[in-house]
Protein backbone atom coordinates (compact mmCIF):
# COMPACT_ATOMS: atom_id res chain seq x y z
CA UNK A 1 -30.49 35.92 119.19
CA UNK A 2 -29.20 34.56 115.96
CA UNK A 3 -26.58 31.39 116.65
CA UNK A 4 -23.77 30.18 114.39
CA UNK A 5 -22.97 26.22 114.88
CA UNK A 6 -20.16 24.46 113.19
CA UNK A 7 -17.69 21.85 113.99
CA UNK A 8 -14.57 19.77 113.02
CA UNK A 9 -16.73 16.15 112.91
CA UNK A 10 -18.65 16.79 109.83
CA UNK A 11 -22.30 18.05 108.76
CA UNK A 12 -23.26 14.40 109.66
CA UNK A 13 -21.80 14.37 113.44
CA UNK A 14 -24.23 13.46 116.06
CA UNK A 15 -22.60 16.17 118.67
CA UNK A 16 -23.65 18.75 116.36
CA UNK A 17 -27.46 17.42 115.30
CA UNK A 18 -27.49 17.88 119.22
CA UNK A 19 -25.69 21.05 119.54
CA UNK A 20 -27.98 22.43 117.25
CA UNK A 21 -31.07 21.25 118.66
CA UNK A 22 -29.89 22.51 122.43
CA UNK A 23 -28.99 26.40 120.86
CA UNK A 24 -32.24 26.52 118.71
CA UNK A 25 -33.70 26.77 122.73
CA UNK A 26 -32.88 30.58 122.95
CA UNK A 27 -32.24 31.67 119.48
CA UNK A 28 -32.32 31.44 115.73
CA UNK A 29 -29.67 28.51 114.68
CA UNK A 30 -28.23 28.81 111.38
CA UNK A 31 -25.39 25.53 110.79
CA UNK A 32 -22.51 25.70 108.67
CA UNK A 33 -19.94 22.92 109.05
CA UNK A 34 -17.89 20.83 106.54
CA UNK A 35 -18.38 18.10 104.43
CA UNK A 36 -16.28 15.77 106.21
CA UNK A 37 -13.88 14.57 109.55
CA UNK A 38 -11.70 17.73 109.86
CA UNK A 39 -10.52 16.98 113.19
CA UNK A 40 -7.11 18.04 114.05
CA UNK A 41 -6.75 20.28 111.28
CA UNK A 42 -6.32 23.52 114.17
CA UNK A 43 -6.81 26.77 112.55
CA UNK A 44 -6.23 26.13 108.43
CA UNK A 45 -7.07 28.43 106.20
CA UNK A 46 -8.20 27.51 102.82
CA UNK A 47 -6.37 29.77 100.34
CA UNK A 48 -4.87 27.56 97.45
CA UNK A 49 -8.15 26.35 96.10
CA UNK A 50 -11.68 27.60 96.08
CA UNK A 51 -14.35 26.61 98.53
CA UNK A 52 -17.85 25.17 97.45
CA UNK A 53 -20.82 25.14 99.32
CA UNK A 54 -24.31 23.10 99.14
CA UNK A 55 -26.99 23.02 100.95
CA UNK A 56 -28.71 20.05 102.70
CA UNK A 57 -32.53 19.78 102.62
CA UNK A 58 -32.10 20.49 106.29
CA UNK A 59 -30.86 24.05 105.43
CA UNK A 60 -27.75 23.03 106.58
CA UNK A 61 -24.61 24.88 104.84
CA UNK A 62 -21.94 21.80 104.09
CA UNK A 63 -18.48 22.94 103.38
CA UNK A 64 -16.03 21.67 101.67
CA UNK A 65 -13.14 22.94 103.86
CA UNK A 66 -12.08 23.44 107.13
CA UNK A 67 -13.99 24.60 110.27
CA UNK A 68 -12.24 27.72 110.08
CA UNK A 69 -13.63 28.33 106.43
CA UNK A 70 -16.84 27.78 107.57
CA UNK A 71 -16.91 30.58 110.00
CA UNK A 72 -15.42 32.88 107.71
CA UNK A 73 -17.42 31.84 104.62
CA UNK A 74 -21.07 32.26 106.93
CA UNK A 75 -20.18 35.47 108.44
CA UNK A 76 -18.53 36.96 105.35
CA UNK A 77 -21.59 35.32 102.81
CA UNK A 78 -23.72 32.86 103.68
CA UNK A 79 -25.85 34.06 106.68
CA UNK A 80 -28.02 37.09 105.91
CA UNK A 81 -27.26 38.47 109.23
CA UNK A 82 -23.78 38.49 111.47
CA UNK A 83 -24.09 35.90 114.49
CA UNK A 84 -24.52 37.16 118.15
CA UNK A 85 -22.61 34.19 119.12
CA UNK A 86 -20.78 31.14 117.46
CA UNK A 87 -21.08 27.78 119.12
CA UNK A 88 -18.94 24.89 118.03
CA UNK A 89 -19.10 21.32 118.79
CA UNK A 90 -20.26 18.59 120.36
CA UNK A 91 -16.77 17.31 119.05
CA UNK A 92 -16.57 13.62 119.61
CA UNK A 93 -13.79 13.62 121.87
CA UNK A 94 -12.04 15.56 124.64
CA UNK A 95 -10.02 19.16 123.57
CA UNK A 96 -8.04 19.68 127.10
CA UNK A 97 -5.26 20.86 127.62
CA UNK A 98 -2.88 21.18 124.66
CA UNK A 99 -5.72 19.37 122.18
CA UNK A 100 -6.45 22.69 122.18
CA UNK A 101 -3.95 24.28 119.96
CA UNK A 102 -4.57 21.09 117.41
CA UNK A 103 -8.66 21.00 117.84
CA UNK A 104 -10.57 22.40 114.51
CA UNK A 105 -13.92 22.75 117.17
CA UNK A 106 -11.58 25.22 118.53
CA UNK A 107 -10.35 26.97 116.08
CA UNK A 108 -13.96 27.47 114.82
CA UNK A 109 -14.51 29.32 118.06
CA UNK A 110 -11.19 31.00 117.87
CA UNK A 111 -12.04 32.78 114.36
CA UNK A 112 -14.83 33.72 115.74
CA UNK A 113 -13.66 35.45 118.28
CA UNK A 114 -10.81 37.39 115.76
CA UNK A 115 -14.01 38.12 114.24
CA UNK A 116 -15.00 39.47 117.33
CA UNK A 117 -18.02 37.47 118.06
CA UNK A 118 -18.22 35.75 121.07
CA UNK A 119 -17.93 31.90 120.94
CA UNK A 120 -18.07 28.61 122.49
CA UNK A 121 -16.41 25.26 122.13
CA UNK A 122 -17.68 22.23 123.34
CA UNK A 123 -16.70 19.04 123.65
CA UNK A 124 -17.63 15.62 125.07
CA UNK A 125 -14.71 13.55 126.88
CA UNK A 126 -16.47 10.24 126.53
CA UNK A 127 -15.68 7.61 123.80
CA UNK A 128 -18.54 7.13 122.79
CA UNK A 129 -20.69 9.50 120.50
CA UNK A 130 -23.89 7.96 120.82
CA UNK A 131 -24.56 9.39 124.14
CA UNK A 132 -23.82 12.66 123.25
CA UNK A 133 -27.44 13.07 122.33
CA UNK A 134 -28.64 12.57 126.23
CA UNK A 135 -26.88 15.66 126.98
CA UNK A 136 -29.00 18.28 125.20
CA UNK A 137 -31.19 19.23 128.18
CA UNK A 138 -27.54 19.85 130.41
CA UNK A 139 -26.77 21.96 126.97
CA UNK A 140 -29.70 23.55 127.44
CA UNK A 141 -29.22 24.91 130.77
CA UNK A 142 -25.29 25.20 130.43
CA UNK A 143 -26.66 27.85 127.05
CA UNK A 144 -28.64 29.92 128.85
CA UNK A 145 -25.53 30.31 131.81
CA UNK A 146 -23.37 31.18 129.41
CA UNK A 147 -24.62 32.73 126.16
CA UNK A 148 -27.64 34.62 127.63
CA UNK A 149 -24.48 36.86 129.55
CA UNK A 150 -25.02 40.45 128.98
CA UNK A 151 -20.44 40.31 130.25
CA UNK A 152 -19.76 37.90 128.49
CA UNK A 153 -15.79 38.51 128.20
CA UNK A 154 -14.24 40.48 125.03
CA UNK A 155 -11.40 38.64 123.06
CA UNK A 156 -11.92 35.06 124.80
CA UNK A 157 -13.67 31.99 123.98
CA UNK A 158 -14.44 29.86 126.65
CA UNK A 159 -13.62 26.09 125.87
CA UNK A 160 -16.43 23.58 127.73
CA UNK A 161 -15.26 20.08 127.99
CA UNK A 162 -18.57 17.45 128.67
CA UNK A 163 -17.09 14.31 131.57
CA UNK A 164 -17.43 11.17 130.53
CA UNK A 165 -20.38 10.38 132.57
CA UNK A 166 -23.83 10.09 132.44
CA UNK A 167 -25.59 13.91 132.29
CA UNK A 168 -27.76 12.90 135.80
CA UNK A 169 -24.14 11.91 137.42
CA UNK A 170 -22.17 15.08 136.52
CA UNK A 171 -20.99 16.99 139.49
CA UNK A 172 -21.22 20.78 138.51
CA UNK A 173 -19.48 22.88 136.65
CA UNK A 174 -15.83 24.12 137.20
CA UNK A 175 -14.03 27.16 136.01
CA UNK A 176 -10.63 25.80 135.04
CA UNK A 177 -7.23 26.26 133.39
CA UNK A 178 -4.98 24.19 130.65
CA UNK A 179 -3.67 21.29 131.78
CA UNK A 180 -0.50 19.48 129.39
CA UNK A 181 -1.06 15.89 127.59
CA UNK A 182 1.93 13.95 125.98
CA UNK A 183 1.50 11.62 123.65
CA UNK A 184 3.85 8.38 124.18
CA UNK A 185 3.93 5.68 121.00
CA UNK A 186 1.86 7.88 118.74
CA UNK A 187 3.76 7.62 115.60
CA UNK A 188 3.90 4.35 113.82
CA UNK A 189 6.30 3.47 111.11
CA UNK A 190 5.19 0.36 108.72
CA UNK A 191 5.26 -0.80 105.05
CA UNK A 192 2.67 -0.73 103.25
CA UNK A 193 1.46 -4.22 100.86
CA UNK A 194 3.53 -2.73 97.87
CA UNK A 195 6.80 -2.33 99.99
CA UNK A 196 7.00 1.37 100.46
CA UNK A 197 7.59 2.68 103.64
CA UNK A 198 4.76 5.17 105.39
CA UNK A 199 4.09 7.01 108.65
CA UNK A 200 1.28 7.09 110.93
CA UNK A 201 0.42 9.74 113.22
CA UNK A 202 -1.71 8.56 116.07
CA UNK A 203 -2.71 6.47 118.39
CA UNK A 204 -0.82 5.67 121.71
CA UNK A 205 -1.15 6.22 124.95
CA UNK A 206 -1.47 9.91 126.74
CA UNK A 207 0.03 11.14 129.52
CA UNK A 208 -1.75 14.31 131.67
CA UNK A 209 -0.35 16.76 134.32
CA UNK A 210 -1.49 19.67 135.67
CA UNK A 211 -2.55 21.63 138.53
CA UNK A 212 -5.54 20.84 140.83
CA UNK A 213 -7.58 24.15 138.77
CA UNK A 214 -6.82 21.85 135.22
CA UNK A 215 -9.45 21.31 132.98
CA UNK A 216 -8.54 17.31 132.69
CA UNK A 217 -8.81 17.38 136.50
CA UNK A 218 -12.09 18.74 136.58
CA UNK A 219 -13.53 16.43 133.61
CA UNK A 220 -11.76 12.93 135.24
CA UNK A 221 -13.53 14.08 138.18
CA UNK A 222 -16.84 14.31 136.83
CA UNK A 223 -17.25 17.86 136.65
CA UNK A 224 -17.74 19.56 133.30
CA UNK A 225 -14.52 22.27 132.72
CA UNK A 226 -14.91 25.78 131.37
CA UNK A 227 -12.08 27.23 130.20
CA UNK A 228 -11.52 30.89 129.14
CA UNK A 229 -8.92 31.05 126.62
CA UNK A 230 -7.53 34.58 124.90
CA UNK A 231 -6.38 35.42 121.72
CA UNK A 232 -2.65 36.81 122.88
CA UNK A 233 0.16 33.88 123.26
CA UNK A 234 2.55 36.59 124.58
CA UNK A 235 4.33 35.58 127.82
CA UNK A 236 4.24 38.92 129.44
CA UNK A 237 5.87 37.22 132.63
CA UNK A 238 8.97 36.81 130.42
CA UNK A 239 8.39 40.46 128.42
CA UNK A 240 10.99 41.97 131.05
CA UNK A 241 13.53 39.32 131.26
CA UNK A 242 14.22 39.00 127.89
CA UNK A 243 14.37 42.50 127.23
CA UNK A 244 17.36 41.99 129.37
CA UNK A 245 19.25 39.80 126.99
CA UNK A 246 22.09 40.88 124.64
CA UNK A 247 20.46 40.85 121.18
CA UNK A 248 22.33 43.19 119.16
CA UNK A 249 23.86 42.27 116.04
């Protein structure tokens, strides 16, 4: 099996020395990821500049774009052969809930899936990135439940969020849905030493909700969340209703 990891952390993140180390278990790893913290950054697409490449002494493919380049530039060009599956991740940090629609360790997995390769986000809920590397063996198993699948689902990614716990303390696994987050006090407005105003975005405190299938549920209770996500945003519950409305002009 020949395994694409990337991620939004950098070429230098501990969650994906690990990732890499847990996928090379059941197949050839190839890792292409970018040169720097490209968290946030969702699904960008580099078009207005071009995109270099180097590679480490590692053999690892650095970037110097966004994780959704990277997926495109080592499918398209820089792998010899197309991926059977595209992990992404460990991202240092949670993606639950809406995180989702900003995460670039999601995205990744999202082009991948356009691509139509199956894919896999994952991300650890914990603070603190040094641990990651004590979850490999859970990786490990979690890998061959999940990417060893001869159904594993057309069109959908499936978005794995680690608890911030210790791996011998986790209490299963849980198939889950999106919860919401808001964000409360996350914009700060300041002046910088020379007098000129700027803008921060960040920070604050966060505010969850959510049913009792929710994937921040699942992680707060120890549990580490799977969630399937699909390509199509359409609302079909909605389709009929607003078909009803008057929208001539």
């Amino acid at each position: 099996m020949r395994i694409l990891v990337t991620n939004d952390d950098g070429y230098l993140a501990r969650g994906l020395r690990t990732l890499a180390r847990a996928a090379s278990a059941i197949g050839e790893v190839s890792v292409v990821a970018p040169d720097r913290e490209q968290s946030a950054t969702s699904h960008s697409l580099t078009l207005h500049y071009p995109l270099r490449v180097r590679v480490t002494d590692e053999g690892v493919h650095v970037v110097d774009g966004t994780p959704t380049d990277c997926v495109v530039l080592a499918v398209g060009e820089l792998l010899p052969a197309r991926p059977d599956i595209v992990l992404s991740g460990v991202n240092h940090g949670a993606n639950l809930g809406d995180d989702v629609l900003y995460s670039g360790t999601v995205a990744a997995a999202m082009e991948a899936t356009i691509l139509g390769i199956p894919a896999i986000a994952i991300s650890y809920a914990g603070k603190d990135a040094e641990v990651i590397d004590s979850w490999e063996e859970v990786l490990v198993r979690l890998l061959h439940r999940l990417v060893l699948r001869p159904d594993f689902p057309a069109e959908t990614l499936l978005n794995v969020n680690l608890p911030p716990v210790r791996p011998e303390a986790v209490q299963g696994v849980r198939v889950t849905t999106l919860g919401r987050r808001a964000y409360v006090d996350s914009l700060t407005r300041a002046v910088d030493p020379s007098g000129r105003e700027y803008f921060w975005i960040g920070g604050g405190e966060s505010r969850w909700w959510g049913g009792p299938d929710s994937d921040f549920r699942a992680v707060h209770s120890g549990f580490i969340s799977v969630t399937p996500l699909h390509l199509d945003l359409t609302n079909y519950r909605l389709v009929e209703e607003i078909g009803r409305w008057d929208l001539s002009l």
